[in-house]
PDB file of N, CA and C in Angstrom:
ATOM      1  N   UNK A   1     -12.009  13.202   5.674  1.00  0.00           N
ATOM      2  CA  UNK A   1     -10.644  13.682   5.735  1.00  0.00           C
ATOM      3  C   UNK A   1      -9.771  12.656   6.457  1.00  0.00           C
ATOM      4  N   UNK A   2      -8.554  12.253   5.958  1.00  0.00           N
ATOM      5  CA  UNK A   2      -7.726  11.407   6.874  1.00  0.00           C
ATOM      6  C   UNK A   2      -6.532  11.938   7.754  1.00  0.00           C
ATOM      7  N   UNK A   3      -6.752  11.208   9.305  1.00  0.00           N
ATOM      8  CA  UNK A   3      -5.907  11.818  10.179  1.00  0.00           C
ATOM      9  C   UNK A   3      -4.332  12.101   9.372  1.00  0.00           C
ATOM     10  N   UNK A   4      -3.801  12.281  10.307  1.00  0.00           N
ATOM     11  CA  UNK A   4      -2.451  12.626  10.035  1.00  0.00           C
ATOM     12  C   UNK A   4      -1.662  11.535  10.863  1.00  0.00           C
ATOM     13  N   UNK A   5      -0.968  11.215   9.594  1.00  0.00           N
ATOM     14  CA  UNK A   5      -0.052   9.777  10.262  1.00  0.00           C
ATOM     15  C   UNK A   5       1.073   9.282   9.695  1.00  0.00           C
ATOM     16  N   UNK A   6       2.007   9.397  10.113  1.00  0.00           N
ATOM     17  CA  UNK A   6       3.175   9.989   9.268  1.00  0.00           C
ATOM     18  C   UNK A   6       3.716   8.422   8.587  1.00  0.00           C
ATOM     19  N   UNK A   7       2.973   7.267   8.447  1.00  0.00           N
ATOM     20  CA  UNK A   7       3.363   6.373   7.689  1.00  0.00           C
ATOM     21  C   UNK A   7       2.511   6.744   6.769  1.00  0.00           C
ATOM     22  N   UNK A   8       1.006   6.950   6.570  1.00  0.00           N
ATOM     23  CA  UNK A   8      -0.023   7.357   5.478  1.00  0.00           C
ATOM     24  C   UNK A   8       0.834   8.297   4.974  1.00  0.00           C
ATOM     25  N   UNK A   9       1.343   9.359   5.520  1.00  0.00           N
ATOM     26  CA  UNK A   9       1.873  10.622   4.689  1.00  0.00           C
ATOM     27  C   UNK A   9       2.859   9.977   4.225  1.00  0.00           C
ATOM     28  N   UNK A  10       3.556   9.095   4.395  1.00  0.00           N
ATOM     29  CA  UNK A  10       4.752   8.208   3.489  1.00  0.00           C
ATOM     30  C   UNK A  10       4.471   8.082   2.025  1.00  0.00           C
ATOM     31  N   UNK A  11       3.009   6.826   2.266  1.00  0.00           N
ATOM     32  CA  UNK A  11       2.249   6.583   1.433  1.00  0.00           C
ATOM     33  C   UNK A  11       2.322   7.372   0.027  1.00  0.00           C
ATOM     34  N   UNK A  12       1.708   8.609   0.673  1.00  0.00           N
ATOM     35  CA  UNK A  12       0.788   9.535  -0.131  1.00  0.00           C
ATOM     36  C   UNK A  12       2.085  10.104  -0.927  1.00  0.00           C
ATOM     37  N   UNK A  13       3.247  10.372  -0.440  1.00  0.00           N
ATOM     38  CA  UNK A  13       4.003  11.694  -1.187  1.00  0.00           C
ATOM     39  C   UNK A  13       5.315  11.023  -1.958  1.00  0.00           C
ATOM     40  N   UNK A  14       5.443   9.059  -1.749  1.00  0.00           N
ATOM     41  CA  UNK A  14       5.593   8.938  -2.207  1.00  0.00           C
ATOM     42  C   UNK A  14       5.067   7.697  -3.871  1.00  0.00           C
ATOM     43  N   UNK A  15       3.057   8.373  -3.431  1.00  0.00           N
ATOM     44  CA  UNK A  15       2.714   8.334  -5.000  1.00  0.00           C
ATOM     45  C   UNK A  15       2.731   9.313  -5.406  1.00  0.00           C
ATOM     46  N   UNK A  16       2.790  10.366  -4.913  1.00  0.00           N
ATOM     47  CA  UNK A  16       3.199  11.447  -5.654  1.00  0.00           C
ATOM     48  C   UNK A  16       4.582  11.480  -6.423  1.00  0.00           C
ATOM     49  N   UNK A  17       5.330  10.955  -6.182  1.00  0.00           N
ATOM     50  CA  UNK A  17       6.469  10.696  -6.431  1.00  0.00           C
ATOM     51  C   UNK A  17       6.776   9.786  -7.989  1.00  0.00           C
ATOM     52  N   UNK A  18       5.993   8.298  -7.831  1.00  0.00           N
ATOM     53  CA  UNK A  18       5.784   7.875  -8.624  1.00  0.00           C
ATOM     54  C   UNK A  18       4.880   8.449  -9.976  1.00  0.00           C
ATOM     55  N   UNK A  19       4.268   9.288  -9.636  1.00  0.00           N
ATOM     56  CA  UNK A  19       3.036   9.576 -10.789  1.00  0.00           C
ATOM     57  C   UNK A  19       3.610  10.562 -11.656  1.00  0.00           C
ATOM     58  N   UNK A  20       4.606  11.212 -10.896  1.00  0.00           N
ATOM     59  CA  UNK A  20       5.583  12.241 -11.629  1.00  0.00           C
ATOM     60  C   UNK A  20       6.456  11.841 -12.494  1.00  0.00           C
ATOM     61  N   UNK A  21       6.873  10.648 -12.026  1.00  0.00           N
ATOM     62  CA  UNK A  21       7.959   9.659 -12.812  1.00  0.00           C
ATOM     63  C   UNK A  21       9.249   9.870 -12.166  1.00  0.00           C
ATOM     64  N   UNK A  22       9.040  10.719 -10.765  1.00  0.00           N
ATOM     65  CA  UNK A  22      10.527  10.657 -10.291  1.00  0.00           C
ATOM     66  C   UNK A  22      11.694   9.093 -10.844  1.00  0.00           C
ATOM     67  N   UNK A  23      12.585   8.897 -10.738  1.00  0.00           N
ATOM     68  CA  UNK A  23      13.616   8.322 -10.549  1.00  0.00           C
ATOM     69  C   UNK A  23      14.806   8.010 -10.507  1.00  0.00           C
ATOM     70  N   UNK A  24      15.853   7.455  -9.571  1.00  0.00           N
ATOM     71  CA  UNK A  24      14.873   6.688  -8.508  1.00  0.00           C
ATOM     72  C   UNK A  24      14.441   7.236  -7.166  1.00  0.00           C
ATOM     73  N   UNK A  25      13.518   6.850  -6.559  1.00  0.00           N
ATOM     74  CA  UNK A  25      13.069   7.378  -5.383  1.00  0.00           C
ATOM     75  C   UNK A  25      13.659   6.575  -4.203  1.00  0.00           C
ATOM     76  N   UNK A  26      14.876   7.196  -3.680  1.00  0.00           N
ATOM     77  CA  UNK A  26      15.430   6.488  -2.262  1.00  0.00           C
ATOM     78  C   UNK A  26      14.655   6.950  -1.187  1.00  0.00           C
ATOM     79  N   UNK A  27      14.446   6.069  -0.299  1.00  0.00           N
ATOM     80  CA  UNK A  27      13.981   6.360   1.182  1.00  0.00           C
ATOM     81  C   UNK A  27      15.192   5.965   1.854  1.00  0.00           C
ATOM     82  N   UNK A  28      14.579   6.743   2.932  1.00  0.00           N
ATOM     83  CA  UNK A  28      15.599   6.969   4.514  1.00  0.00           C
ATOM     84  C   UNK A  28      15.882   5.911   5.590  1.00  0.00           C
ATOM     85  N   UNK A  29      14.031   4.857   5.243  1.00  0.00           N
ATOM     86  CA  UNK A  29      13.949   4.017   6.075  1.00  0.00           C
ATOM     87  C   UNK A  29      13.553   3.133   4.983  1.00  0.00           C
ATOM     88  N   UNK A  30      13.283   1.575   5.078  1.00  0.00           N
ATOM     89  CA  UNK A  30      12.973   0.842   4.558  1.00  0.00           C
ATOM     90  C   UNK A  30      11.389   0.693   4.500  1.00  0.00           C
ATOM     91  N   UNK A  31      10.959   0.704   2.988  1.00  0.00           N
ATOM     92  CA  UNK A  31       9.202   0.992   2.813  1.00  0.00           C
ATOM     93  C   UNK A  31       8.672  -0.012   3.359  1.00  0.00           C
ATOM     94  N   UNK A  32       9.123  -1.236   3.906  1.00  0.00           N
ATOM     95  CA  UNK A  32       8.217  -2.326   4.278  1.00  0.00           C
ATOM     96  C   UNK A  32       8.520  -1.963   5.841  1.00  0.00           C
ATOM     97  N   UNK A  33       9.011  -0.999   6.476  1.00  0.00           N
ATOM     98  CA  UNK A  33       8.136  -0.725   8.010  1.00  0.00           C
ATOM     99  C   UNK A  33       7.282  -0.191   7.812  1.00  0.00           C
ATOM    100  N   UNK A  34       6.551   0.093   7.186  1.00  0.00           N
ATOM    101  CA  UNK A  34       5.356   0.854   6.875  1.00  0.00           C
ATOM    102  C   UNK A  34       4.433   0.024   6.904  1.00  0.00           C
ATOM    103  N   UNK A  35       3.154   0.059   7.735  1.00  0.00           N
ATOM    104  CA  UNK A  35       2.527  -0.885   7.756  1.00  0.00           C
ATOM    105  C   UNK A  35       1.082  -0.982   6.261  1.00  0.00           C
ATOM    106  N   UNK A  36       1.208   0.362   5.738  1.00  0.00           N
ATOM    107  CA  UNK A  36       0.067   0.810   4.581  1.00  0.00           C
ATOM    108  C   UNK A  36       0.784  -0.154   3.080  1.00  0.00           C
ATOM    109  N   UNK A  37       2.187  -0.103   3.400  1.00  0.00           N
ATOM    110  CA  UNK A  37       2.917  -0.545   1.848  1.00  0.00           C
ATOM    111  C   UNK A  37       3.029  -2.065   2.276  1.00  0.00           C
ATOM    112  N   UNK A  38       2.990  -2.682   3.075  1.00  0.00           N
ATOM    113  CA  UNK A  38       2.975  -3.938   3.623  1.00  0.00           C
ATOM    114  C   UNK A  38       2.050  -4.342   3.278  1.00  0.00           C
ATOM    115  N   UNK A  39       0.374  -4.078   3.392  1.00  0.00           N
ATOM    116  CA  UNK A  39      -0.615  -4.394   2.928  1.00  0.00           C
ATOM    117  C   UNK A  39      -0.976  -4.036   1.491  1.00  0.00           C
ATOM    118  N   UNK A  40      -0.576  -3.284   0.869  1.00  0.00           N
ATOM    119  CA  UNK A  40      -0.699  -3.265  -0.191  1.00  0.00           C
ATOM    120  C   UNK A  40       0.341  -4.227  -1.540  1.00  0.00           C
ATOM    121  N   UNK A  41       1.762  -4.936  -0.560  1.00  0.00           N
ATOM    122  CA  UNK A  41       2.615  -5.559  -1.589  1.00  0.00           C
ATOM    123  C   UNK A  41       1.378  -6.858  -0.996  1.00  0.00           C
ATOM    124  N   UNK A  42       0.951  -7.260   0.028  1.00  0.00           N
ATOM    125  CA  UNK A  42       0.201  -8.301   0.388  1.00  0.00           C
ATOM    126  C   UNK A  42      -0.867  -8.408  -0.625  1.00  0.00           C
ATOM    127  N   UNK A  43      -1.378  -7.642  -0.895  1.00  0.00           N
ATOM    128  CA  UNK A  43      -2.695  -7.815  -1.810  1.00  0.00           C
ATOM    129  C   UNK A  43      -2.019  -7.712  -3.426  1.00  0.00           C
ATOM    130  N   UNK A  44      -1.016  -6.926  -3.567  1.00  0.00           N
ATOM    131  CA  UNK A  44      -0.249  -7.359  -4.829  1.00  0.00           C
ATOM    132  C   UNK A  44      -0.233  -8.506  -5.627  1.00  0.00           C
ATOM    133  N   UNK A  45       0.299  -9.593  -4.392  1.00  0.00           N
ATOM    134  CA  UNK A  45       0.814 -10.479  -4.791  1.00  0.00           C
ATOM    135  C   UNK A  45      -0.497 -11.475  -5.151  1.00  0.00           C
ATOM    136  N   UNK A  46      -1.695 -11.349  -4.570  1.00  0.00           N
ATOM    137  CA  UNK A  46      -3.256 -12.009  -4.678  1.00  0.00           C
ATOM    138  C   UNK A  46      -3.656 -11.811  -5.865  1.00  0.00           C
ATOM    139  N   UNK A  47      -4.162 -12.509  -6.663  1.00  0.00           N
ATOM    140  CA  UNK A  47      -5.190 -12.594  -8.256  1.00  0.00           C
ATOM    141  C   UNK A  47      -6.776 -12.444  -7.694  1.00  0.00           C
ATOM    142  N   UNK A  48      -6.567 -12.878  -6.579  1.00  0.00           N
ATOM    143  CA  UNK A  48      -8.196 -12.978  -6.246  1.00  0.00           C
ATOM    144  C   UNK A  48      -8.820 -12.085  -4.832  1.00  0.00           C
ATOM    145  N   UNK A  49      -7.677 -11.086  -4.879  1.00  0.00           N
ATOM    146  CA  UNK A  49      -7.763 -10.012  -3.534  1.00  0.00           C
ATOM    147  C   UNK A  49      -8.331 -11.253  -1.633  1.00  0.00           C
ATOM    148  N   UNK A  50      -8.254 -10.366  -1.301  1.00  0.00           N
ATOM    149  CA  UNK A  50      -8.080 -11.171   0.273  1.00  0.00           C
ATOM    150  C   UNK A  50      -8.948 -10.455   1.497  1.00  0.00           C
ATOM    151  N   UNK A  51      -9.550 -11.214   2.211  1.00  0.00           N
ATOM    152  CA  UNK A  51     -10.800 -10.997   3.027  1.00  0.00           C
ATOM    153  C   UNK A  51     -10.007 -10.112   4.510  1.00  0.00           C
ATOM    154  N   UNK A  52     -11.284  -9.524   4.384  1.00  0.00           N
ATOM    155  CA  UNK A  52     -10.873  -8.709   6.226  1.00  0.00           C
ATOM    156  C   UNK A  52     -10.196  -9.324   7.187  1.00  0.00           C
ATOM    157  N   UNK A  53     -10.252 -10.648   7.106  1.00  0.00           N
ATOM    158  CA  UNK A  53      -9.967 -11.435   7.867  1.00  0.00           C
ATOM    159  C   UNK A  53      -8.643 -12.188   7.783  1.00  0.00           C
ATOM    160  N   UNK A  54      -8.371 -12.125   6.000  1.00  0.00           N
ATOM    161  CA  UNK A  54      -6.620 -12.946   6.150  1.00  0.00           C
ATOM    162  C   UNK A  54      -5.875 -11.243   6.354  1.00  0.00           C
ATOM    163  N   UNK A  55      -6.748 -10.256   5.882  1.00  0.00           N
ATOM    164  CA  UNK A  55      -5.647  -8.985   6.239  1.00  0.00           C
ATOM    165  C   UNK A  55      -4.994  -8.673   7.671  1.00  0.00           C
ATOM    166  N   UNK A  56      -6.491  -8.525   8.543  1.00  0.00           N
ATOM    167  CA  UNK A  56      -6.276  -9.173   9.907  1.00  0.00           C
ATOM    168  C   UNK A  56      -5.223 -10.256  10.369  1.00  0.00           C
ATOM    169  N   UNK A  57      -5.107 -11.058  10.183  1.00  0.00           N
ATOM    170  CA  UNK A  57      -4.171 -12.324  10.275  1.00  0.00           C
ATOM    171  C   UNK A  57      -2.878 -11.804   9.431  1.00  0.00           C
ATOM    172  N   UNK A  58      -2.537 -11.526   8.324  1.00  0.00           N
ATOM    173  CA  UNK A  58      -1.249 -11.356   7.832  1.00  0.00           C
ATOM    174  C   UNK A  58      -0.594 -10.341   9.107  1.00  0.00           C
ATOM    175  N   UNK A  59      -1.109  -9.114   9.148  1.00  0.00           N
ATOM    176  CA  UNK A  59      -1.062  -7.874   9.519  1.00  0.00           C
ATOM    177  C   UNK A  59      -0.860  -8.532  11.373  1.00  0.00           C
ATOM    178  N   UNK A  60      -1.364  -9.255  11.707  1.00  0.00           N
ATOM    179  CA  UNK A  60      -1.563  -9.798  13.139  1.00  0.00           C
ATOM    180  C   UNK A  60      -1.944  -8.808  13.983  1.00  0.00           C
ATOM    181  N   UNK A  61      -2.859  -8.569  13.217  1.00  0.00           N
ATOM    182  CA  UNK A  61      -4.015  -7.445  14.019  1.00  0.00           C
ATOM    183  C   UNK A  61      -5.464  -7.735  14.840  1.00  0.00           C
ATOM    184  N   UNK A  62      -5.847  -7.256  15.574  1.00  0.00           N
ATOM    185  CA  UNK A  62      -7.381  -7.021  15.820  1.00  0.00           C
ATOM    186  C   UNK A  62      -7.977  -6.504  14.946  1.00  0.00           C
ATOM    187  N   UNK A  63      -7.845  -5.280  14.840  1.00  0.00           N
ATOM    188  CA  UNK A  63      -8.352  -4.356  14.054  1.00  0.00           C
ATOM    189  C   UNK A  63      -7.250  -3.467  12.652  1.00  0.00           C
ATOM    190  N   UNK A  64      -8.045  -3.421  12.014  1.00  0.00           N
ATOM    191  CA  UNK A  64      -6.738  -2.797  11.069  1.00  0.00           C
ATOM    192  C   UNK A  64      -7.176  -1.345  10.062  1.00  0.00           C
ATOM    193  N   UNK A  65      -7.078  -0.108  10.666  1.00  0.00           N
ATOM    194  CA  UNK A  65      -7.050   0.956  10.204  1.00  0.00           C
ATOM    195  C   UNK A  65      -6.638   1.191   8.866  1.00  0.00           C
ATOM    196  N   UNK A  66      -5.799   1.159   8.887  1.00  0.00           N
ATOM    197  CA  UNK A  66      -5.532   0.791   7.181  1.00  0.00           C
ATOM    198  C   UNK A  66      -5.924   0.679   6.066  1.00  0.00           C
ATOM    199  N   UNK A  67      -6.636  -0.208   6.396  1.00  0.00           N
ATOM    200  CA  UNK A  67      -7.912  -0.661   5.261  1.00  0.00           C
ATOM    201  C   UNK A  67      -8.477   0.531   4.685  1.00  0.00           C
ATOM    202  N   UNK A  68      -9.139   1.178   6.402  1.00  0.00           N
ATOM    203  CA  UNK A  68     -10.297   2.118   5.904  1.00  0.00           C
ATOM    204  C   UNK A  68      -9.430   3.141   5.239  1.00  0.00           C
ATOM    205  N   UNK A  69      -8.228   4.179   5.786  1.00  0.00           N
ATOM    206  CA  UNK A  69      -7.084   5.024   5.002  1.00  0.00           C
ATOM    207  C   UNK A  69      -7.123   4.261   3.594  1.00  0.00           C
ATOM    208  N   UNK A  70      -6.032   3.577   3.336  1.00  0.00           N
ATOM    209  CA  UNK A  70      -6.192   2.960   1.885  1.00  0.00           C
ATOM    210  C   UNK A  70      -7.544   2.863   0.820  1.00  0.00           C
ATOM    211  N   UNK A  71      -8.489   2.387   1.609  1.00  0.00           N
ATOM    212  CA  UNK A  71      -9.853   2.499   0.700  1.00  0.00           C
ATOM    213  C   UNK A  71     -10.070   4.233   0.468  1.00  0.00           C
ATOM    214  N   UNK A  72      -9.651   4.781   1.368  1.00  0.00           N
ATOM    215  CA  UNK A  72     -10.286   6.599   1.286  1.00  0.00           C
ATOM    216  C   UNK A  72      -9.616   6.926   0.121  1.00  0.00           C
ATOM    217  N   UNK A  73      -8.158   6.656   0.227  1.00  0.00           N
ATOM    218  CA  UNK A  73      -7.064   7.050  -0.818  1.00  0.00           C
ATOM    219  C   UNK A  73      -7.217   6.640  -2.505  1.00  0.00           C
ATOM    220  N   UNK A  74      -8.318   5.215  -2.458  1.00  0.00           N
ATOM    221  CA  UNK A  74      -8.939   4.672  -3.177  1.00  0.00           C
ATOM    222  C   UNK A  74      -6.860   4.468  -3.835  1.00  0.00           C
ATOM    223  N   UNK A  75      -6.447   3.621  -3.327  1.00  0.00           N
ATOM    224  CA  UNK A  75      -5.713   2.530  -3.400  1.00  0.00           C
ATOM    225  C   UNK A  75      -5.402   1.299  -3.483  1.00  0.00           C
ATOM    226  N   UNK A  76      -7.075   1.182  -2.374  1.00  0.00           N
ATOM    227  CA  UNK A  76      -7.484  -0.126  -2.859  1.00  0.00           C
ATOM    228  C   UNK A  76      -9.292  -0.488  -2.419  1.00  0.00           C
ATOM    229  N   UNK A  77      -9.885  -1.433  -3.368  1.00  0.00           N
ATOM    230  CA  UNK A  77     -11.074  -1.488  -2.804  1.00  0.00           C
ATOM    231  C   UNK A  77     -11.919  -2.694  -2.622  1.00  0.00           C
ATOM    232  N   UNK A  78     -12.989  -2.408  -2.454  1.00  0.00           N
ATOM    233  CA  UNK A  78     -13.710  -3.645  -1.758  1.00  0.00           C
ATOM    234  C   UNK A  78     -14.925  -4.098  -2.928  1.00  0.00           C
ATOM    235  N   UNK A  79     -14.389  -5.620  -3.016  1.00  0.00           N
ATOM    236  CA  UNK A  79     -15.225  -6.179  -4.139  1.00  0.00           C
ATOM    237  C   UNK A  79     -16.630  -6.699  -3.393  1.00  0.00           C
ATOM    238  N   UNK A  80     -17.977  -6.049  -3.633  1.00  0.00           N
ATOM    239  CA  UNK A  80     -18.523  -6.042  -2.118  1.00  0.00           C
ATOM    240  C   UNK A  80     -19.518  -7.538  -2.547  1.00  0.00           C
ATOM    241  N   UNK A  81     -19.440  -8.529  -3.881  1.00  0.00           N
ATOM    242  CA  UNK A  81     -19.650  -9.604  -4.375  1.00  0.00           C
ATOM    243  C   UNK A  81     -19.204 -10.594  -3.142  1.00  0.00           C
ATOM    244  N   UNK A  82     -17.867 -10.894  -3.582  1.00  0.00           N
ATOM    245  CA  UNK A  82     -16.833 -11.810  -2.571  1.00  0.00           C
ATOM    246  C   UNK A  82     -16.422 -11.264  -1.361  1.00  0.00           C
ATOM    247  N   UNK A  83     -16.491  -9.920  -1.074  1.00  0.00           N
ATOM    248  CA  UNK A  83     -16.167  -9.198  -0.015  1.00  0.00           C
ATOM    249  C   UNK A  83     -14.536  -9.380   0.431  1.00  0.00           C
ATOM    250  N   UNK A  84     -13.622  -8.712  -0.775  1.00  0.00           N
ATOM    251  CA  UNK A  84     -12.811  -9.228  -0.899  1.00  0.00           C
ATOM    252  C   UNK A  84     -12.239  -8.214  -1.118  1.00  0.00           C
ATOM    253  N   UNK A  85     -10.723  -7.900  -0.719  1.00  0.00           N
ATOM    254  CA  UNK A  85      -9.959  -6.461  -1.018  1.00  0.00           C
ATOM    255  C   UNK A  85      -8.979  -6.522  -2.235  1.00  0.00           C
ATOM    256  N   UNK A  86      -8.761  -5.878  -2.914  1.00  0.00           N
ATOM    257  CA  UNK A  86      -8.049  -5.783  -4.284  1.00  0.00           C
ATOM    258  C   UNK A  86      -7.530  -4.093  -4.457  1.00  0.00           C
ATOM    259  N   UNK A  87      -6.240  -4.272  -5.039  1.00  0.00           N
ATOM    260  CA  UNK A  87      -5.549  -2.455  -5.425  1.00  0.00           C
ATOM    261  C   UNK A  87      -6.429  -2.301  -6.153  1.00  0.00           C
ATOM    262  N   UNK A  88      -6.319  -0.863  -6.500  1.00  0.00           N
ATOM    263  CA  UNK A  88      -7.168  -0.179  -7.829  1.00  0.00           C
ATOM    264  C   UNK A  88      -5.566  -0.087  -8.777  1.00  0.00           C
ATOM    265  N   UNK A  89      -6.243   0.759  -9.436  1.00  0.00           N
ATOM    266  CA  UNK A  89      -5.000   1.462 -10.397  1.00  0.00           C
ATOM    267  C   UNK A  89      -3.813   1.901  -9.794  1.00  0.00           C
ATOM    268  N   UNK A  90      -4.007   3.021  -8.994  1.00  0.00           N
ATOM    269  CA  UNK A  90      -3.288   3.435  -8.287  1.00  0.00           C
ATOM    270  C   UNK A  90      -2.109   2.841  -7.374  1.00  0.00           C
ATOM    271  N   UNK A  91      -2.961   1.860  -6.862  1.00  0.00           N
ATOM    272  CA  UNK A  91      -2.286   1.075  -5.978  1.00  0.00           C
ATOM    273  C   UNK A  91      -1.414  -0.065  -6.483  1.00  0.00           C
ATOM    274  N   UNK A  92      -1.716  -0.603  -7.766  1.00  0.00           N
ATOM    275  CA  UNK A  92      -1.132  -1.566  -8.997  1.00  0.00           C
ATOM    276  C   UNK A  92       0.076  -0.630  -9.153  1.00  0.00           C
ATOM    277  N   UNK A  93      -0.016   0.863  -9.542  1.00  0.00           N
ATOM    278  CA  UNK A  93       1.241   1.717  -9.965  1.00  0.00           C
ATOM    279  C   UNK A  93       2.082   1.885  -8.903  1.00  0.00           C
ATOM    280  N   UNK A  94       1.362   2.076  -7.605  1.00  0.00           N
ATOM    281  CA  UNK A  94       2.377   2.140  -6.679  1.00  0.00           C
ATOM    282  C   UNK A  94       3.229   0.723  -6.245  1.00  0.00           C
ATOM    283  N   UNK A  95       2.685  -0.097  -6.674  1.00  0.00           N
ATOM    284  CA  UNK A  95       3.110  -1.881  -5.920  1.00  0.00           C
ATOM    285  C   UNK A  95       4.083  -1.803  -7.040  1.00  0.00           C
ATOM    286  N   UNK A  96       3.877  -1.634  -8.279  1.00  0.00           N
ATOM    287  CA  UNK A  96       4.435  -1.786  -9.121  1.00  0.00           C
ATOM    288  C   UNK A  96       6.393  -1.519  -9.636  1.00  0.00           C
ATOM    289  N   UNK A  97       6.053   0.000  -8.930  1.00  0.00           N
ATOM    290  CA  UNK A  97       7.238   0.915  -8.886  1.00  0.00           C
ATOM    291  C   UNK A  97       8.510   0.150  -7.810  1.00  0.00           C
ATOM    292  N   UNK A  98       7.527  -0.283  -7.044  1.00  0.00           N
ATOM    293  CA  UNK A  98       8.973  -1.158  -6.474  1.00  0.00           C
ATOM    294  C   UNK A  98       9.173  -2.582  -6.491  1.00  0.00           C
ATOM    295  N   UNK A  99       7.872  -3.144  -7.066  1.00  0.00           N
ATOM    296  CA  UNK A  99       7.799  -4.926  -7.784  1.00  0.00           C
ATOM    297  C   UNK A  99       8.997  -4.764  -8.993  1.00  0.00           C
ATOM    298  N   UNK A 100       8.295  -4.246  -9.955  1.00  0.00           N
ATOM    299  CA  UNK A 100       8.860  -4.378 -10.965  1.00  0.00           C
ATOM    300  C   UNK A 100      10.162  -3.788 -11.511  1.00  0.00           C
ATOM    301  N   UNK A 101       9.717  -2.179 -11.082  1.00  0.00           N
ATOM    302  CA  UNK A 101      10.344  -1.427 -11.834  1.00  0.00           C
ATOM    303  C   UNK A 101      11.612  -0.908 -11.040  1.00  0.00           C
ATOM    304  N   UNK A 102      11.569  -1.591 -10.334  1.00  0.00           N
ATOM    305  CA  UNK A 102      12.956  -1.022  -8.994  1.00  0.00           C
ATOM    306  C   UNK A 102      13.045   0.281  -8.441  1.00  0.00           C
ATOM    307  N   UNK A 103      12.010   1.191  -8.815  1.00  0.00           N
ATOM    308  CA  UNK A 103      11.947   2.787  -8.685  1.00  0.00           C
ATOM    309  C   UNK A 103      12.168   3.123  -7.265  1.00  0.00           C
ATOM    310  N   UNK A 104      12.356   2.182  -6.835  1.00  0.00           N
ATOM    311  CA  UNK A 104      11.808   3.106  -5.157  1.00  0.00           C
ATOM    312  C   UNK A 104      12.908   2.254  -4.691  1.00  0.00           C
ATOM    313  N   UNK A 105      13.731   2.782  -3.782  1.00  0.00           N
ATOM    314  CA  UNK A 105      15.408   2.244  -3.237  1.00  0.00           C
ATOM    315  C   UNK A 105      15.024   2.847  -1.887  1.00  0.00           C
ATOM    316  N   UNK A 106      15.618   1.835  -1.083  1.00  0.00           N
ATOM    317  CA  UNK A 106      16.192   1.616   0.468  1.00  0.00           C
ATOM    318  C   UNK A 106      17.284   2.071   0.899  1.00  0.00           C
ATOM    319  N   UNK A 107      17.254   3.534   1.174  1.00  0.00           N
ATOM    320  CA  UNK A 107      18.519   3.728   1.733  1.00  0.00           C
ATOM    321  C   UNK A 107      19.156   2.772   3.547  1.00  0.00           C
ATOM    322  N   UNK A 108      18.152   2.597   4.174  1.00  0.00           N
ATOM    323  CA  UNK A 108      18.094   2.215   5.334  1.00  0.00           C
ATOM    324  C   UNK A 108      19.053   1.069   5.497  1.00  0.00           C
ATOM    325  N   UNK A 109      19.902   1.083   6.751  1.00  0.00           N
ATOM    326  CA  UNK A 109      21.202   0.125   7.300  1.00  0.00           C
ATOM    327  C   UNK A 109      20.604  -0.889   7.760  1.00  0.00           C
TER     328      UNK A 109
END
C-alpha cells in the first residue's frame, strides 16, 4: 500500500485525469514542483532509461523514495538486465499529456 503524500496523490488523480481524456487539465501549482513528475519527464526524455544513481544525482538526492512509489504505481520500471529505469505505458501517457499534447496547463504565478 502507498503512504499518503500529497505530491503522489497529485500524481495519481491527475492520471486519472488523463486516462479519462479530461481536457485541458489546469493545475493550481506548477507540475514540475512535484518531485514524482520531475522524475518521470527525466526518464522521458532517455531512449535508454537511467541508473539509480544518475536519478540520485539529477534529483540531488541521497536516497530517493520515488522510485520505489512510481515502480508500485507501475509508472515506471526496472530493466533488471542493465539495471536501468524506464516509464511503462502509463507513465509514456502521462509524460506525454504534457510533452506533447499540451493537456495539462499551469495555472501557477
Amino acid at each position: 500500500m502507498l503512504e499518503s503524500d500529497p505530491y503522489f496523490q497529485e500524481i495519481e488523480a491527475l492520471l486519472k485525469k488523463v486516462e479519462r481524456g479530461e481536457k485541458p487539465i489546469v493545475l493550481e501549482r506548477s507540475i514540475l514542483e512535484n518531485p514524482y513528475f520531475n522524475l518521470l519527464l527525466y526518464l522521458a526524455y532517455s531512449y535508454v532509461g537511467k541508473t539509480y544513481e544518475q536519478i540520485k544525482e539529477f534529483l540531488k538526492k541521497e536516497e530517493v523514495p520515488e522510485v520505489e512509489k512510481l515502480l508500485e504505481a507501475n509508472l515506471i520500471d526496472l530493466d533488471e538486465r542493465s539495471k536501468r529505469y524506464k516509464l511503462t505505458k502509463k507513465g509514456v501517457i502521462l509524460c506525454n499529456a504534457y510533452i506533447i499534447h499540451g493537456i495539462i496547463k499551469n495555472e501557477a504565478k
